[in-house]
Protein backbone atom coordinates (compact mmCIF):
# COMPACT_ATOMS: atom_id res chain seq x y z
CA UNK A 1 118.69 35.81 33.73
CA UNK A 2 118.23 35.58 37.60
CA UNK A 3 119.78 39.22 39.01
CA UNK A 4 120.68 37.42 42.20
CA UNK A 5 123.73 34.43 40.74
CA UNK A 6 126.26 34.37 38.24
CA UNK A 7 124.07 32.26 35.33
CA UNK A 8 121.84 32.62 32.62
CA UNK A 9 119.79 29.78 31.33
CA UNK A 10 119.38 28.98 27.50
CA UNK A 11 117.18 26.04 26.61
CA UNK A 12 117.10 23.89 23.57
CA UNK A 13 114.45 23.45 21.09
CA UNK A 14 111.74 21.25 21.71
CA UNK A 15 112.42 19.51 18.53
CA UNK A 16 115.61 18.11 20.31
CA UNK A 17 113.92 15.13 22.48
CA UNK A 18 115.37 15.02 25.46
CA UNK A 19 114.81 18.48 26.11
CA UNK A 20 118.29 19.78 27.43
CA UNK A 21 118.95 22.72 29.15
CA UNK A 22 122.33 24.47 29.41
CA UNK A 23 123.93 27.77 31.65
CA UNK A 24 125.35 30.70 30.42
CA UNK A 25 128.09 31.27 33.73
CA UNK A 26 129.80 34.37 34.10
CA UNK A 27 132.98 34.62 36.07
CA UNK A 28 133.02 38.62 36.52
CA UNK A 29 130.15 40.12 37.93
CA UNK A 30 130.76 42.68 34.99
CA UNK A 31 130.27 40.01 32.11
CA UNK A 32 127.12 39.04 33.50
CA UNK A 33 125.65 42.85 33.55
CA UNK A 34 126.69 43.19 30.46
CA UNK A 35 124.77 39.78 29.45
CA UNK A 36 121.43 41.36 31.05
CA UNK A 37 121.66 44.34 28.79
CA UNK A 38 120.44 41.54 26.01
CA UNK A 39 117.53 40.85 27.75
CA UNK A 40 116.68 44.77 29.09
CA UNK A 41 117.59 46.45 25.66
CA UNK A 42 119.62 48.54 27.50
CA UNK A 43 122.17 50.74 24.75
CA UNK A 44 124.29 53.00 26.52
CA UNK A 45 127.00 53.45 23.78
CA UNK A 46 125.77 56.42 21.76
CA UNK A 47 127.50 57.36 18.45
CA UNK A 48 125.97 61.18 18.62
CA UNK A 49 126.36 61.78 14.46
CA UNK A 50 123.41 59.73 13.91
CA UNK A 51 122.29 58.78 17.32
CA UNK A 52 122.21 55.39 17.02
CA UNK A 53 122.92 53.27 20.32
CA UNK A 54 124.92 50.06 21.12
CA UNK A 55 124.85 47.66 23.94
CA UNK A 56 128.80 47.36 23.98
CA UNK A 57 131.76 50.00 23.50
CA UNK A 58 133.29 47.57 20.82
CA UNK A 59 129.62 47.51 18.70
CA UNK A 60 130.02 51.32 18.70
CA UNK A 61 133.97 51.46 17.89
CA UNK A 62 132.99 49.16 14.62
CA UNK A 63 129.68 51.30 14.08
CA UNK A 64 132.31 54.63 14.25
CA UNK A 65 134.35 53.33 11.30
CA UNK A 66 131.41 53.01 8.83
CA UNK A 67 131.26 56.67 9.19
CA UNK A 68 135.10 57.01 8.99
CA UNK A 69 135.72 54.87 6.36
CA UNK A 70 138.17 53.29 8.39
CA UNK A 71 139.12 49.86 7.56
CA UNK A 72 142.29 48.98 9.47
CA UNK A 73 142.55 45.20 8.83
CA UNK A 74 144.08 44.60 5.94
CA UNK A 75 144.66 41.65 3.93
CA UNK A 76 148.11 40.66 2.61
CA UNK A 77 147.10 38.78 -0.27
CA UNK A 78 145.64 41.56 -2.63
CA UNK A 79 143.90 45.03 -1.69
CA UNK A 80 140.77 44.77 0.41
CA UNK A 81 140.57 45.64 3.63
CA UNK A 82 137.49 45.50 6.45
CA UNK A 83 136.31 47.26 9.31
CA UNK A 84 136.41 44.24 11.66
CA UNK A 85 139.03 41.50 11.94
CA UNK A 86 136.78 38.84 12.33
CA UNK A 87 135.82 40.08 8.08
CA UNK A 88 139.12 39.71 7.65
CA UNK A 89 139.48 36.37 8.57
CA UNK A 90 136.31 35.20 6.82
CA UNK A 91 137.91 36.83 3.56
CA UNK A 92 141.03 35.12 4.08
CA UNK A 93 139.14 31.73 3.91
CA UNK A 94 138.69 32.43 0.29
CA UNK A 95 142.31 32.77 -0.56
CA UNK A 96 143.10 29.49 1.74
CA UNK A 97 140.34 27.37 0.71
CA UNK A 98 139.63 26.55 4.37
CA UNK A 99 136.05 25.32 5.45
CA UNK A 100 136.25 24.69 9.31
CA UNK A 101 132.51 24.41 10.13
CA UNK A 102 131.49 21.04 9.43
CA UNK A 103 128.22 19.77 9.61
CA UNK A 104 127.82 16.77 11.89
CA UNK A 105 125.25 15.06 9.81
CA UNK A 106 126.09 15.34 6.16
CA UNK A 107 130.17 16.34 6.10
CA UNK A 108 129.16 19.11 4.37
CA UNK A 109 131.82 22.41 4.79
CA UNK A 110 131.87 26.05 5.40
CA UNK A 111 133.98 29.12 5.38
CA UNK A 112 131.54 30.41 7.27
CA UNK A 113 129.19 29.39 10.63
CA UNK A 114 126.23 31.68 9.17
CA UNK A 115 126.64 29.25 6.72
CA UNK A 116 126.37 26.22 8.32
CA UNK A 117 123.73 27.23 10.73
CA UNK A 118 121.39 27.99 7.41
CA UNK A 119 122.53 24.86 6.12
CA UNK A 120 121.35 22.69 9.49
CA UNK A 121 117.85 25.17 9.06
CA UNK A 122 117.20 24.46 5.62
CA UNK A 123 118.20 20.70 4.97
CA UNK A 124 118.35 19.21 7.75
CA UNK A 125 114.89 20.79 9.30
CA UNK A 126 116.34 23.21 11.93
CA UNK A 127 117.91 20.66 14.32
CA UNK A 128 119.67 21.95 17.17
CA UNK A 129 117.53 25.25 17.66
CA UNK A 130 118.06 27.04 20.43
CA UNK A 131 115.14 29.04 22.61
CA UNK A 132 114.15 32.34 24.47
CA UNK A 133 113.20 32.19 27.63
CA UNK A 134 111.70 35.71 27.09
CA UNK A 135 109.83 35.19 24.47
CA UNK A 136 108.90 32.41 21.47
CA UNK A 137 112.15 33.17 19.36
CA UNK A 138 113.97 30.22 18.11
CA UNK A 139 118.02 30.35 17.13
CA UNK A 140 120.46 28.73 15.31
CA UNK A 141 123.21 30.11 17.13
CA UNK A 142 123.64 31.46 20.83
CA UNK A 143 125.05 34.52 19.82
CA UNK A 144 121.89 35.22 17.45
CA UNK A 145 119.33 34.34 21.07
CA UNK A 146 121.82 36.63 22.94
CA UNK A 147 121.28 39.60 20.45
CA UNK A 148 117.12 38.56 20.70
């Protein structure tokens, strides 16, 4: 990330000929710090019961209800319920039957993106990788080179 403008620079895999290159911009001066913290390993959201530390308010709020048992999302289709929405959601899949990520090579569908990104890794020989700028880590998925 440059400190001094509003963007962050992701390039793609070498295996992806032309090499492209593509900008993480940040409207709010805030989102961007907050984007940096990826790169410095900054964690300033401490849970104190077991001192472990977060980069974001919301990774601690989920961390919180593992030690809460708290699961407020609930589905309406039978009794489980999860600690984050977006579990929820995935779960729900399974009751609807829907697949929305599709690969763009085979027409093979997912409930899931994890899914799909293993699928593009494994049989179709990791096409579409994305990588650090930091260091030699290659990703499937931009929020996986974020978290690097």
């Amino acid at each position: 990330c440059s400190p001094s403008t509003s963007k962050c620079i992701l390039k793609k895999s070498p295996t992806n000929a032309p090499t492209v290159t593509s900008l993480l911009l940040f409207v709010l001066s805030s989102q961007l710090m907050r984007h940096k913290t990826i790169h410095t390993g900054e964690k300033p959201f401490k849970w104190p019961y077991c001192n472990k530390c977060f980069g974001r308010a919301s990774h601690l709020k989920t961390h919180r209800r593992l030690h809460t048992g708290e699961k407020p999302f609930k589905c309406t289709l039978c009794e489980r319920a999860f600690t984050q929405k977006a579990r929820l959601i995935i779960h729900l899949r399974l009751h609807t039957g829907e697949r929305p990520f599709k690969c763009d090579k085979c027409g093979k569908a997912f409930c899931m993106s994890a899914q799909l990104l293993n699928h593009r890794a494994l049989d179709h020989q990791g096409s579409g990788m994305l990588c650090c700028s930091m260091c030699s880590g290659a990703f499937a998925h931009s929020s996986y080179l974020q978290n690097n």
